[in-house]
Structure formats: structure tokens, C-alpha cells
PDB file of N, CA and C in Angstrom:
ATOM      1  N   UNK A   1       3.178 -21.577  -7.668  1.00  0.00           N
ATOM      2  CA  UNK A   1       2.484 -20.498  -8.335  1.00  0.00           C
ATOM      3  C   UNK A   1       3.096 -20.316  -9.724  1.00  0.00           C
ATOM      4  N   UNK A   2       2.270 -20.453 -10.905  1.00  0.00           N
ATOM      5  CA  UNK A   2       2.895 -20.229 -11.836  1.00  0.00           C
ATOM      6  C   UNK A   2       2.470 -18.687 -12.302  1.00  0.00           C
ATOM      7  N   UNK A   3       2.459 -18.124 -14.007  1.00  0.00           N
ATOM      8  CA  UNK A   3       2.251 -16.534 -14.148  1.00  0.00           C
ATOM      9  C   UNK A   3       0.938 -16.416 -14.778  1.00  0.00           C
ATOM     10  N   UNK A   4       0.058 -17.647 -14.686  1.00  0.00           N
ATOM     11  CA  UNK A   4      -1.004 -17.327 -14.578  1.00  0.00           C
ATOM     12  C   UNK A   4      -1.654 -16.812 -13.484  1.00  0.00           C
ATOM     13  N   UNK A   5      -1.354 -17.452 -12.517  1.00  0.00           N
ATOM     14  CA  UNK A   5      -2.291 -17.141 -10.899  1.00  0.00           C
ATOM     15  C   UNK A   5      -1.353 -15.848 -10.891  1.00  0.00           C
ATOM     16  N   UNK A   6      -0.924 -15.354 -10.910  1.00  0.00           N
ATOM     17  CA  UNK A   6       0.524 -13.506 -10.836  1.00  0.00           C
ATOM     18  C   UNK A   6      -0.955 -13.116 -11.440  1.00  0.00           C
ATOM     19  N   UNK A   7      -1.180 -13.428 -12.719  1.00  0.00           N
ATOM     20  CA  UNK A   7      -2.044 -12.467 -13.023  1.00  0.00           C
ATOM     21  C   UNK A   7      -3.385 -12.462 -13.041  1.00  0.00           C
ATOM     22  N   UNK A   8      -4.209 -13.586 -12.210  1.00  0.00           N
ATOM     23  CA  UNK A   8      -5.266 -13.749 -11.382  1.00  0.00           C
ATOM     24  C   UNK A   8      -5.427 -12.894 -10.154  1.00  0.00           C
ATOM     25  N   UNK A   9      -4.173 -12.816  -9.343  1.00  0.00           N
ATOM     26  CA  UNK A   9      -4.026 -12.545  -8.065  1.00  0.00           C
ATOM     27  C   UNK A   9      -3.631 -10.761  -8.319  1.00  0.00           C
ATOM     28  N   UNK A  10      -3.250 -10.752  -9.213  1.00  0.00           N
ATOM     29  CA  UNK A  10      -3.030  -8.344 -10.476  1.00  0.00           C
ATOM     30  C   UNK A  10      -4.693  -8.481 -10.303  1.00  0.00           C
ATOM     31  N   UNK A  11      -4.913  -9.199 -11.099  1.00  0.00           N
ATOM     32  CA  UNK A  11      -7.034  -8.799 -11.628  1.00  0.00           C
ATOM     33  C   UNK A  11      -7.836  -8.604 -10.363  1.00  0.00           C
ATOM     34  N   UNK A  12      -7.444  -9.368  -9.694  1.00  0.00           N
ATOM     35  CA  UNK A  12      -8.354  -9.091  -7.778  1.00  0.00           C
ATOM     36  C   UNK A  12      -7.617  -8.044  -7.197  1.00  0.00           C
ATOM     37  N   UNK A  13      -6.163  -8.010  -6.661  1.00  0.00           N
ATOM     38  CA  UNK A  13      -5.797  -7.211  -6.149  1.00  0.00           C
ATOM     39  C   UNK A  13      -5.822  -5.959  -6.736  1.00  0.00           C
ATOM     40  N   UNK A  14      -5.859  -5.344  -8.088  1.00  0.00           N
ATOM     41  CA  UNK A  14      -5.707  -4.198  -8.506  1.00  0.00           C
ATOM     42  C   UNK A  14      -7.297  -4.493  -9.513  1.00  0.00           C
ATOM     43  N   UNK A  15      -8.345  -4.534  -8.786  1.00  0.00           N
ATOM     44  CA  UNK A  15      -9.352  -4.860  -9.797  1.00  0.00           C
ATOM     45  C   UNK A  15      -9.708  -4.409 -11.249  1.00  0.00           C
ATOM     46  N   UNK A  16      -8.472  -5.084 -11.829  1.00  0.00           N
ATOM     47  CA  UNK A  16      -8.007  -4.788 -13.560  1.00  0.00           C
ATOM     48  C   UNK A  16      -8.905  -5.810 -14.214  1.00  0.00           C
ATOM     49  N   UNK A  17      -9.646  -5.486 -15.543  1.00  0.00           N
ATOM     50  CA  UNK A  17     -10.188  -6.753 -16.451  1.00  0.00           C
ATOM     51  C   UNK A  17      -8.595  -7.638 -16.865  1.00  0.00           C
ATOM     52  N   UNK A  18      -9.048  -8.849 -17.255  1.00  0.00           N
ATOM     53  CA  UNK A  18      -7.907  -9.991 -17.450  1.00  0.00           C
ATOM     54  C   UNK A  18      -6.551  -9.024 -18.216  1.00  0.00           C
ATOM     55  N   UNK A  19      -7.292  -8.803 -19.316  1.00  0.00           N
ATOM     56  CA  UNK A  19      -5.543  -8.244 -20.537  1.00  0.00           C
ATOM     57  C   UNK A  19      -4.691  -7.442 -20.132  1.00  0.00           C
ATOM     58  N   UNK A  20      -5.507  -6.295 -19.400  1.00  0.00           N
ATOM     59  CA  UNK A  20      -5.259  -5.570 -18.633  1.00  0.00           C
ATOM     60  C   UNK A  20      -4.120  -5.698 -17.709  1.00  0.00           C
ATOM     61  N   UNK A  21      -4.098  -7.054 -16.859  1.00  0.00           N
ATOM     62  CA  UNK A  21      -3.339  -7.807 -15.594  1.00  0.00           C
ATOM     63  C   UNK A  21      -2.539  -8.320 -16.403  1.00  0.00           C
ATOM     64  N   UNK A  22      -2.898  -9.168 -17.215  1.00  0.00           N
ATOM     65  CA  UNK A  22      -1.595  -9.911 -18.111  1.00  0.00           C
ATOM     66  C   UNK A  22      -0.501  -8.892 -18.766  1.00  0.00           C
ATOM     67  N   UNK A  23      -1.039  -8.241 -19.260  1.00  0.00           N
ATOM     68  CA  UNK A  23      -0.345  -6.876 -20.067  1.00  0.00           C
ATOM     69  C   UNK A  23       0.876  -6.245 -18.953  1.00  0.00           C
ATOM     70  N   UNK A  24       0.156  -6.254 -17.500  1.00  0.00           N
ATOM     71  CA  UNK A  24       0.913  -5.469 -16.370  1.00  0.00           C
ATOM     72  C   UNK A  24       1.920  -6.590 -16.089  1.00  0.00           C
ATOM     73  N   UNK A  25       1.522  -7.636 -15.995  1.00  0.00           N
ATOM     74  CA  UNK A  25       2.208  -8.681 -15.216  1.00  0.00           C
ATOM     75  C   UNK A  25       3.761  -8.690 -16.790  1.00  0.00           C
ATOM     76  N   UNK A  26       3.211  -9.159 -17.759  1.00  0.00           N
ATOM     77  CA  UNK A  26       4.358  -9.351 -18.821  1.00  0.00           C
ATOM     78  C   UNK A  26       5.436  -8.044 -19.103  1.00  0.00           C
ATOM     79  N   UNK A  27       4.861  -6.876 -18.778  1.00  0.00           N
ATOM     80  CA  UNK A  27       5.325  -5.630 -18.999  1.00  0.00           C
ATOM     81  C   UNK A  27       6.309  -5.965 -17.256  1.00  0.00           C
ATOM     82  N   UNK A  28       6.219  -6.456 -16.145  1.00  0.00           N
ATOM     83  CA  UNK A  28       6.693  -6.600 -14.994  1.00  0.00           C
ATOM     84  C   UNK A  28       7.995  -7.257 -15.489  1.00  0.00           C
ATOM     85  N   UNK A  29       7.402  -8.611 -16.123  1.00  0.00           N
ATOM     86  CA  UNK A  29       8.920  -9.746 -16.366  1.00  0.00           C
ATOM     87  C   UNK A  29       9.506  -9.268 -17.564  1.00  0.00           C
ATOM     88  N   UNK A  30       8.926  -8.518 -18.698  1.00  0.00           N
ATOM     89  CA  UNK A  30      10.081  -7.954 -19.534  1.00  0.00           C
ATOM     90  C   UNK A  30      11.102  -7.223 -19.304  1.00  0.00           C
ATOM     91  N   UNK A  31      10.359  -6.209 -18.368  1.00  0.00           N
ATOM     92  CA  UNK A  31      11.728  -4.896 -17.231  1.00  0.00           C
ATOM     93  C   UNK A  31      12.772  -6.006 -16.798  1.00  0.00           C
ATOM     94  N   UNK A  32      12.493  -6.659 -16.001  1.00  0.00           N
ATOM     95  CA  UNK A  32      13.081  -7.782 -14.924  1.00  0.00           C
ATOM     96  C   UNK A  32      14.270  -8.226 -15.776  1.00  0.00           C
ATOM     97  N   UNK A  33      13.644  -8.492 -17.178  1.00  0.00           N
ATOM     98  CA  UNK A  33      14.469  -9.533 -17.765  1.00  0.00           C
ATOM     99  C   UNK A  33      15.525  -8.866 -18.786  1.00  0.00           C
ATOM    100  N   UNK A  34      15.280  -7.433 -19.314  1.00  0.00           N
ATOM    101  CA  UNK A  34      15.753  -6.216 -20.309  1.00  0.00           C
ATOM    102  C   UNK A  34      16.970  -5.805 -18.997  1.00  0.00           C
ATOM    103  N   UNK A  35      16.394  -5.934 -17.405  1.00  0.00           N
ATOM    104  CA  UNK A  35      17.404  -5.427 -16.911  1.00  0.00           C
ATOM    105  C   UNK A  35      19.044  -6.414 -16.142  1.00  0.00           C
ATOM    106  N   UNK A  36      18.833  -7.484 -16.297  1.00  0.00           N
ATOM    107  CA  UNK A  36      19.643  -8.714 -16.002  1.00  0.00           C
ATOM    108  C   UNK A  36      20.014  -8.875 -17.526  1.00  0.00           C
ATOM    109  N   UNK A  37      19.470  -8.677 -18.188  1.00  0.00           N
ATOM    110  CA  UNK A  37      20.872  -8.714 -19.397  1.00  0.00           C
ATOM    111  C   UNK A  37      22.220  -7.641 -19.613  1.00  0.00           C
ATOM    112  N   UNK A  38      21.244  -6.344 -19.059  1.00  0.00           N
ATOM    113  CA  UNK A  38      22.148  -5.259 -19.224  1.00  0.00           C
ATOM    114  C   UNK A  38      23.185  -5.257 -17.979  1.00  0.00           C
ATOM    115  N   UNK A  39      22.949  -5.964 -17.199  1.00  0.00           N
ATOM    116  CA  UNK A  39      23.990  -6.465 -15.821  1.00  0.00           C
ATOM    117  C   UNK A  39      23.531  -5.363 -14.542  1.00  0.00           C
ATOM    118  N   UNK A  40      22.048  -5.019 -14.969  1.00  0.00           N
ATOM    119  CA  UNK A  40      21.884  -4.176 -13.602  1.00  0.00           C
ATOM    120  C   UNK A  40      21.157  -4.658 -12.194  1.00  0.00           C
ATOM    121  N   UNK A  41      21.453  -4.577 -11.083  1.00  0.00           N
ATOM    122  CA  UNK A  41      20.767  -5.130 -10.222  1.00  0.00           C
ATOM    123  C   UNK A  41      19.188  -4.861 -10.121  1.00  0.00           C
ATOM    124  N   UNK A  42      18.352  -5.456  -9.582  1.00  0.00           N
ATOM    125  CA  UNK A  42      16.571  -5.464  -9.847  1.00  0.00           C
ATOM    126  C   UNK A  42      16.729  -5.806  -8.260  1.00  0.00           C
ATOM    127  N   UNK A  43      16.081  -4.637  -7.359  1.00  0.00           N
ATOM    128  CA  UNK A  43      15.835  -4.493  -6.193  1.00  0.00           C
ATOM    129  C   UNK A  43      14.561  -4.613  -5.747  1.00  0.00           C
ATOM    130  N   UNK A  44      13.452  -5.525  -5.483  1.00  0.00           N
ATOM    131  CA  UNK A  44      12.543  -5.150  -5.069  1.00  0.00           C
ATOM    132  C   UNK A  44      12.134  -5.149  -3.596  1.00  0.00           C
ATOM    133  N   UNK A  45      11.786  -4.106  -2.711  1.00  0.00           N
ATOM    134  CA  UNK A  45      11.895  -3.982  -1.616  1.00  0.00           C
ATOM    135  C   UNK A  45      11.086  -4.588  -0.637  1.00  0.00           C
ATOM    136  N   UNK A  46      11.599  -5.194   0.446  1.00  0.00           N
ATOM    137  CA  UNK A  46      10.746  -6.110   1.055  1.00  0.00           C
ATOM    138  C   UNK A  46      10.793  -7.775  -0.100  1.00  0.00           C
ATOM    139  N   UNK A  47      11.082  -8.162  -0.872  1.00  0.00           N
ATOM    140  CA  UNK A  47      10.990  -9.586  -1.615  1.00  0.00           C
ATOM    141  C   UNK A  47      12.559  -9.688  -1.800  1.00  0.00           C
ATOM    142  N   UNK A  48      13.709  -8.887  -2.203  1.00  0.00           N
ATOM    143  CA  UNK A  48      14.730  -9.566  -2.854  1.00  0.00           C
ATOM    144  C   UNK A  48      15.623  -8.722  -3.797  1.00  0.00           C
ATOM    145  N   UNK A  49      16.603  -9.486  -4.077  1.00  0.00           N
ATOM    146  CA  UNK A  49      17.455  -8.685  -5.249  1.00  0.00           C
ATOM    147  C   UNK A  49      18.113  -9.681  -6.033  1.00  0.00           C
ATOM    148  N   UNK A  50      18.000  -9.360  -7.324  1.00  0.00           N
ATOM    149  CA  UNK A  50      18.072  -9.976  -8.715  1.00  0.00           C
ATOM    150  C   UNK A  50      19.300  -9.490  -8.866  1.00  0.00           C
ATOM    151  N   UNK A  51      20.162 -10.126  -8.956  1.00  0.00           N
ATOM    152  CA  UNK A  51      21.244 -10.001  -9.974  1.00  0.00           C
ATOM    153  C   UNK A  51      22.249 -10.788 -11.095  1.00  0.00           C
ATOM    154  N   UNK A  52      22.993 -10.581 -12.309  1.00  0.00           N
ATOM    155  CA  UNK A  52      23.561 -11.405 -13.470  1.00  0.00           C
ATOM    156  C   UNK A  52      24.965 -11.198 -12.723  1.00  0.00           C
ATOM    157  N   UNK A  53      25.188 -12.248 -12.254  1.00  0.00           N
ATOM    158  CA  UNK A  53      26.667 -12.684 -12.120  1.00  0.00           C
ATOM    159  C   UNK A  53      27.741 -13.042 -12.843  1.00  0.00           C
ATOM    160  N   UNK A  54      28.928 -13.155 -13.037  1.00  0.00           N
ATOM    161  CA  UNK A  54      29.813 -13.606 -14.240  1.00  0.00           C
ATOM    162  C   UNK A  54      29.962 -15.689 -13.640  1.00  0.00           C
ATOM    163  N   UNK A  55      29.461 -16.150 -14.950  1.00  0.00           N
ATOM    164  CA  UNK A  55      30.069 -17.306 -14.369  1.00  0.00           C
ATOM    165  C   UNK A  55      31.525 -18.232 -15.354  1.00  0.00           C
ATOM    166  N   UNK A  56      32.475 -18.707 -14.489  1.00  0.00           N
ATOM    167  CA  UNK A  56      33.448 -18.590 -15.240  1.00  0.00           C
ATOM    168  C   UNK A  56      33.572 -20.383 -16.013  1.00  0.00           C
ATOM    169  N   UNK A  57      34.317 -20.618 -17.144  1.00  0.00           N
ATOM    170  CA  UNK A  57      34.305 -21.537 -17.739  1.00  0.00           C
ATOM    171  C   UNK A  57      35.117 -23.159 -16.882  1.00  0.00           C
ATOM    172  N   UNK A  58      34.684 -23.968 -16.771  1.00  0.00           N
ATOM    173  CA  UNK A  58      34.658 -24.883 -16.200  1.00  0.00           C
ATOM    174  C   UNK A  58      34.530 -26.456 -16.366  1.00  0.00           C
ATOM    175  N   UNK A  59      34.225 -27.075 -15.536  1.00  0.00           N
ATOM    176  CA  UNK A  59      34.314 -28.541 -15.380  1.00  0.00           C
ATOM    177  C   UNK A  59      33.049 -29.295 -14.250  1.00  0.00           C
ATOM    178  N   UNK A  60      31.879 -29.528 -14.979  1.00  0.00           N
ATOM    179  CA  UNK A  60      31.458 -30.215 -14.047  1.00  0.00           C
ATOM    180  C   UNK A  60      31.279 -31.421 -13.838  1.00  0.00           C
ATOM    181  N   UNK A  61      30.471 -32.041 -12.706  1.00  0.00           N
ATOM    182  CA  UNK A  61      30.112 -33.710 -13.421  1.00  0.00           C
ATOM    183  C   UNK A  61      28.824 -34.085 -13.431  1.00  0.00           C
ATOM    184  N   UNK A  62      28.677 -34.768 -14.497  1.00  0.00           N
ATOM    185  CA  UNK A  62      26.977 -35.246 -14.330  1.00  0.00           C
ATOM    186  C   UNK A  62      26.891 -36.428 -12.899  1.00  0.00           C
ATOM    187  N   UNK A  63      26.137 -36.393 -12.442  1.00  0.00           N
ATOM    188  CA  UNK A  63      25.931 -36.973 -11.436  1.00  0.00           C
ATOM    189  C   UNK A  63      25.773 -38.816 -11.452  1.00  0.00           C
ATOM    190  N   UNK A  64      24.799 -38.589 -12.852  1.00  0.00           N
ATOM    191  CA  UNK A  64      24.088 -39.442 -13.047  1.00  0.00           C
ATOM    192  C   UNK A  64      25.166 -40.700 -13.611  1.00  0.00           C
ATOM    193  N   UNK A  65      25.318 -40.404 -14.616  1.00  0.00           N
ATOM    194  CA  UNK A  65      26.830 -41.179 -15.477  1.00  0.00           C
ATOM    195  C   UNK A  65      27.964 -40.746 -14.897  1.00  0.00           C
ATOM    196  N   UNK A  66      28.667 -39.857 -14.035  1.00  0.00           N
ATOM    197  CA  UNK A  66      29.793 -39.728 -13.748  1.00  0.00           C
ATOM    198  C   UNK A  66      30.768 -39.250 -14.618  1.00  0.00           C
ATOM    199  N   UNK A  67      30.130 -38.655 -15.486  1.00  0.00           N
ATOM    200  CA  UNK A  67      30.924 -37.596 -16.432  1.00  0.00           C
ATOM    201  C   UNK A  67      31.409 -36.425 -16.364  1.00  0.00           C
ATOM    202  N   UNK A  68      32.244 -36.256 -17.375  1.00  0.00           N
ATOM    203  CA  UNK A  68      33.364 -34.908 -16.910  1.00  0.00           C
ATOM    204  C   UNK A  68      32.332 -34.041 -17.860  1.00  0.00           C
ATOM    205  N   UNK A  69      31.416 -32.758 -18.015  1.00  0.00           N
ATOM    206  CA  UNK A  69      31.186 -32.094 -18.677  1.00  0.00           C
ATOM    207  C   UNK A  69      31.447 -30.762 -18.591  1.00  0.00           C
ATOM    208  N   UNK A  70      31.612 -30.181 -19.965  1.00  0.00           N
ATOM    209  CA  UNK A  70      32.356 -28.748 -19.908  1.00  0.00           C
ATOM    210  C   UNK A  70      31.080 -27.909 -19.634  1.00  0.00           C
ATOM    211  N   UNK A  71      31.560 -26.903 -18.573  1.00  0.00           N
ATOM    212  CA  UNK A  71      30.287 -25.370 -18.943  1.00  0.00           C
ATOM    213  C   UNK A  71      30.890 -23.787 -19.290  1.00  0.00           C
ATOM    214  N   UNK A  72      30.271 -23.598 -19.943  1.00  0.00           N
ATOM    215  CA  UNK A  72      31.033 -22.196 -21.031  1.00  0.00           C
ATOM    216  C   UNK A  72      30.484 -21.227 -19.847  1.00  0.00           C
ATOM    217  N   UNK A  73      31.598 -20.219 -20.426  1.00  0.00           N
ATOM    218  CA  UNK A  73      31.700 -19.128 -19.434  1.00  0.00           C
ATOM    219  C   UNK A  73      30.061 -18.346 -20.070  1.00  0.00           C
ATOM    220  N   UNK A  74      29.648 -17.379 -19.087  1.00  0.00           N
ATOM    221  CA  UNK A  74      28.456 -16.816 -19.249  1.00  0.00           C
ATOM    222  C   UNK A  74      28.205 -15.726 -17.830  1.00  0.00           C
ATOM    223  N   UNK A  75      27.039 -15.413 -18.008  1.00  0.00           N
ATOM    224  CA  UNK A  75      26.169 -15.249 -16.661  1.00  0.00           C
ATOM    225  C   UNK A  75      24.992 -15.843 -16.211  1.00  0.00           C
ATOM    226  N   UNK A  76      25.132 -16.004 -14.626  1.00  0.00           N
ATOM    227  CA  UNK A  76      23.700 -16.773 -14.160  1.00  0.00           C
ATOM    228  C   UNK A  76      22.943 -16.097 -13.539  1.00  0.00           C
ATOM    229  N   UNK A  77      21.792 -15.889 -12.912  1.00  0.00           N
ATOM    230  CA  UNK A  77      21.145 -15.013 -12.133  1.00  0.00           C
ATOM    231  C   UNK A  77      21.184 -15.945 -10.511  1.00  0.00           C
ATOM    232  N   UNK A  78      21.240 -14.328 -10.048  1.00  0.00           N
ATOM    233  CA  UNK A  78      21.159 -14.803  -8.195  1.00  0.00           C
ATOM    234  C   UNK A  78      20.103 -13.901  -7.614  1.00  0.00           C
ATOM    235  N   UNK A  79      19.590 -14.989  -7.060  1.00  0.00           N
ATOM    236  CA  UNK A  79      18.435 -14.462  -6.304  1.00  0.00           C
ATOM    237  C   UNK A  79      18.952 -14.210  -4.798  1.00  0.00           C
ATOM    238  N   UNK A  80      18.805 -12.942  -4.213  1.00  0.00           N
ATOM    239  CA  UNK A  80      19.127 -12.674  -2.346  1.00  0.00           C
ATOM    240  C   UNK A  80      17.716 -12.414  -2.159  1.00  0.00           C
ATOM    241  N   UNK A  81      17.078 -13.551  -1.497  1.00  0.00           N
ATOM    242  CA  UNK A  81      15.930 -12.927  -0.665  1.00  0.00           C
ATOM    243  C   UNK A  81      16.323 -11.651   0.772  1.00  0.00           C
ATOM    244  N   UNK A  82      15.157 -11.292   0.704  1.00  0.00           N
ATOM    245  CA  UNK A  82      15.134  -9.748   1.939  1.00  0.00           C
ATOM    246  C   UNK A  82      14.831 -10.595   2.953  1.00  0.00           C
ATOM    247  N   UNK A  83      15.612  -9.965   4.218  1.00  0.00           N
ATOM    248  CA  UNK A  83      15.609 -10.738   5.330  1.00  0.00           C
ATOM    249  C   UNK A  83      14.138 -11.120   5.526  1.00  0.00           C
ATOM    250  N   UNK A  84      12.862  -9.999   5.109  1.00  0.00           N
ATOM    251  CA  UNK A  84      11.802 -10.379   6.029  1.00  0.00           C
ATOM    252  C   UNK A  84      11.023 -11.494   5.361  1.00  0.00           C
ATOM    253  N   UNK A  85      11.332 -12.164   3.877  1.00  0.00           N
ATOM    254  CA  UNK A  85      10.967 -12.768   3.058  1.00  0.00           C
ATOM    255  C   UNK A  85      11.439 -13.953   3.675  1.00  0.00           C
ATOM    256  N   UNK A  86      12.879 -14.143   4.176  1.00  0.00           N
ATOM    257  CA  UNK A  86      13.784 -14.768   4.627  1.00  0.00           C
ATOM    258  C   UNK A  86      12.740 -15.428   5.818  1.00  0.00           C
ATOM    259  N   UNK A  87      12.637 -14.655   6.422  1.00  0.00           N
ATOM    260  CA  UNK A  87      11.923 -14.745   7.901  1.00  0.00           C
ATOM    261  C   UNK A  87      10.375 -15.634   7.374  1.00  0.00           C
ATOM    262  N   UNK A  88      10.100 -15.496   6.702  1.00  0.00           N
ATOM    263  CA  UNK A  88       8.440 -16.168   6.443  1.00  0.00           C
ATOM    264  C   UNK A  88       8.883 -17.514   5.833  1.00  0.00           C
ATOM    265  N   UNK A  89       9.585 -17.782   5.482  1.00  0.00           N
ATOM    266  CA  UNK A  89       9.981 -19.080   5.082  1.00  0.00           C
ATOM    267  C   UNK A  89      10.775 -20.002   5.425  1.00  0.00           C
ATOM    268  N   UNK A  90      11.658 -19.577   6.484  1.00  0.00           N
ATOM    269  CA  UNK A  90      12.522 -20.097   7.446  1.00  0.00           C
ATOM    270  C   UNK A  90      11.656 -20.197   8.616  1.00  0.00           C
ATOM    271  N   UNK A  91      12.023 -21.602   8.974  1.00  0.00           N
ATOM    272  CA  UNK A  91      11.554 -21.759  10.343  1.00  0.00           C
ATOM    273  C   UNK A  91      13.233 -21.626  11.512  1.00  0.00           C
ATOM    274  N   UNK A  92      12.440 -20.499  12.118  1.00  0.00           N
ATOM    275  CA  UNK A  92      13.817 -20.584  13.656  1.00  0.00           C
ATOM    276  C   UNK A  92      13.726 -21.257  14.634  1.00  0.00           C
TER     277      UNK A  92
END
């Protein structure tokens, strides 16, 4: 699914004209994204929790060539799916 069909699937489900859905949907991932910079967790209930982790400076290897490459300290995002999200995509 890419964020076109997000905002195909806004226009049916919330029967919005197109700009309308796009407008909602981009106004959705700007919050999302204004709030993982500021280092706050993004809870959405029933799907998951977003959060900017510290990641620390390092050593990895490329796989491919077998190289030593450096990675600078930063933050990454972590996704925790909600158990019941968990549950629809896991087979037990």
C-alpha cells in the first residue's frame, strides 16, 4: 500500500472529495513526523507505537564487499506493533 491508496481508502471511508483526503492524509504524516523529531512517542491505539530512539556511533559491515563502514551517531525510528495488529499478521 503506498499514500496514494491511504488516501483513496480517507475518500471512501470518510466520503471526502480527493484534496480534501489528501490534505487529511498529509496533515496525518506531517503530525507523525513534527512529532519523532521532537523525540515524542506517537501512540496509535489498536495499530502501534512510533518512537525516535538514540542510535549510537559505530561500525558496521557491508555485506556485500565485506567492508568496515562507519555509522554516525543519530536517531532511528521504532515501530512496536499492538498486540492485536500483532495477532493479524502472525500466524500461531
Amino acid at each position: 500500500m503506498v499514500k496514494a491508496d491511504l488516501i483513496a481508502r480517507t475518500m471512501e471511508a470518510a466520503t471526502l472529495e480527493g484534496p480534501v483526503a489528501r490534505k487529511a492524509v498529509e496533515a496525518l504524516f506531517e503530525s507523525l513526523y513534527a512529532a519523532l523529531q521532537r523525540g515524542d512517542r506517537v501512540v496509535l491505539r489498536r495499530f502501534g507505537v512510533f518512537r525516535a530512539v538514540p542510535r549510537r556511533t559505530g561500525i558496521a559491515r557491508n555485506l556485500r564487499q565485506g567492508e568496515a563502514v562507519g555509522v554516525l551517531r543519530g536517531r532511528v525510528v521504532r515501530f512496536r506493533p499492538a498486540p492485536g495488529l500483532l495477532d493479524t499478521t502472525t500466524a500461531r
